[in-house]
Protein backbone atom coordinates (compact mmCIF):
# COMPACT_ATOMS: atom_id res chain seq x y z
CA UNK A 1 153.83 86.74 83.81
CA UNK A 2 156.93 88.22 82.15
CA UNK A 3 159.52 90.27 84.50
CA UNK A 4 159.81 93.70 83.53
CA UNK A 5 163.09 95.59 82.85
CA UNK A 6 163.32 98.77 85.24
CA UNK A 7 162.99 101.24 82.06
CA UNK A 8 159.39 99.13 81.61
CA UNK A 9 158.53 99.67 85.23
CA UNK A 10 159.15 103.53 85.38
CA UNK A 11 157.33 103.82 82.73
CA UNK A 12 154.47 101.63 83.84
CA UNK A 13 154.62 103.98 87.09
CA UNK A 14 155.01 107.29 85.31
CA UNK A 15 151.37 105.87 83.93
CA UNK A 16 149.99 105.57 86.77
CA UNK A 17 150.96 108.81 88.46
CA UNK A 18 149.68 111.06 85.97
CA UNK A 19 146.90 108.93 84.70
CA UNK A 20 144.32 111.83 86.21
CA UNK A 21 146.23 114.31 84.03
CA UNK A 22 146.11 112.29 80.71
CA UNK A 23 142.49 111.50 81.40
CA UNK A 24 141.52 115.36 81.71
CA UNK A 25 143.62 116.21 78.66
CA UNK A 26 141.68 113.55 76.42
CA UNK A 27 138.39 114.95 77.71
CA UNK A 28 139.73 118.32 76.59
CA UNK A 29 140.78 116.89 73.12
CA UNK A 30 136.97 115.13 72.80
CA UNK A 31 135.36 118.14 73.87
CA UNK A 32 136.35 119.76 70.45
CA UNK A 33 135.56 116.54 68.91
CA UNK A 34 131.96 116.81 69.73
CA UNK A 35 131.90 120.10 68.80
CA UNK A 36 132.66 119.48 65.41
CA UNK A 37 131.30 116.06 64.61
CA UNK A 38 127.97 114.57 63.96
CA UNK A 39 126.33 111.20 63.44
CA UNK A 40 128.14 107.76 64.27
CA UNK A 41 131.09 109.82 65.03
CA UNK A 42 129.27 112.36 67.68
CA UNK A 43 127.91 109.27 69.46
CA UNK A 44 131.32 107.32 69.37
CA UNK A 45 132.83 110.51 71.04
CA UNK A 46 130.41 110.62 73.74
CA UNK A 47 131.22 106.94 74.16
CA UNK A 48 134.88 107.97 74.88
CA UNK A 49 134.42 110.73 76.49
CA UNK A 50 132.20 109.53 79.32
CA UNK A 51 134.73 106.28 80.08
CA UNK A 52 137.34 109.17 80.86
CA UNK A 53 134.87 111.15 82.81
CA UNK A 54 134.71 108.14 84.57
CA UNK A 55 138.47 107.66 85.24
CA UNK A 56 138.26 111.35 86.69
CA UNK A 57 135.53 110.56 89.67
CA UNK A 58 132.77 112.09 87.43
CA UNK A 59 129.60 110.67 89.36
CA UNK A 60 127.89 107.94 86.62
CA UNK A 61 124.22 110.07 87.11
CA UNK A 62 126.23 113.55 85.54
CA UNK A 63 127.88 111.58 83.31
CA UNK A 64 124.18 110.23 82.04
CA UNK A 65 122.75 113.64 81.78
CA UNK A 66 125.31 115.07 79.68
CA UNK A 67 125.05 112.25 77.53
CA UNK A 68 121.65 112.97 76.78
CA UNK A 69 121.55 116.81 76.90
CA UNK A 70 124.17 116.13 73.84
CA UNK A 71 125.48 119.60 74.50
CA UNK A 72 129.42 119.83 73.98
CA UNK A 73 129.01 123.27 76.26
CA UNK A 74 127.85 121.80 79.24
CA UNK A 75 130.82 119.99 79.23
CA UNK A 76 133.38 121.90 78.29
CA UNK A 77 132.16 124.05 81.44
CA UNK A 78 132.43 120.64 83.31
CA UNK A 79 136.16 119.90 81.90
CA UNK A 80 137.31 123.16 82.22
CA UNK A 81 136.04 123.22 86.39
CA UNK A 82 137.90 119.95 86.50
CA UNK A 83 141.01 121.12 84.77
CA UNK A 84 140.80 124.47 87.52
CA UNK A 85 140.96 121.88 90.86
CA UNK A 86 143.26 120.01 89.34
CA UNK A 87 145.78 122.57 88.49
């Protein structure tokens, strides 16, 4: 494996220390998404969306029911209580 330069290695740790914040922003950003897509798009959204639900300790079993309520206001609600403990 290739050495990495100490500008590559603060960022790789930068990453890593506010991964948890640029997972809950995305979630924000694919909120809106669902709200204004439908189809192959909705579902591909709701794809995304759960793997960073994921990232953020969302247990699988909510994850699974908001996937198949399909309603972008249930989470949103869920985002925005996870965005609150966070900050």
């Amino acid at each position: 494996m290739a050495e990495h330069s100490r500008f590559q290695q603060n960022i790789i740790k930068n990453f890593y220390e506010n991964r948890e914040s640029i997972s809950l922003q995305r979630a924000q950003e694919l909120v809106t998404e669902l709200y204004l897509s439908e189809g192959k798009k909705r579902k591909k959204y709701w794809d995304q969306l759960a793997k960073h639900l994921e990232k953020l300790d969302v247990k699988p079993d909510v994850i699974d029911r908001l996937v198949k309520q399909d309603d972008p206001q249930a989470v949103a609600n869920l985002v925005s209580k996870l965005g609150r403990e966070a900050g």
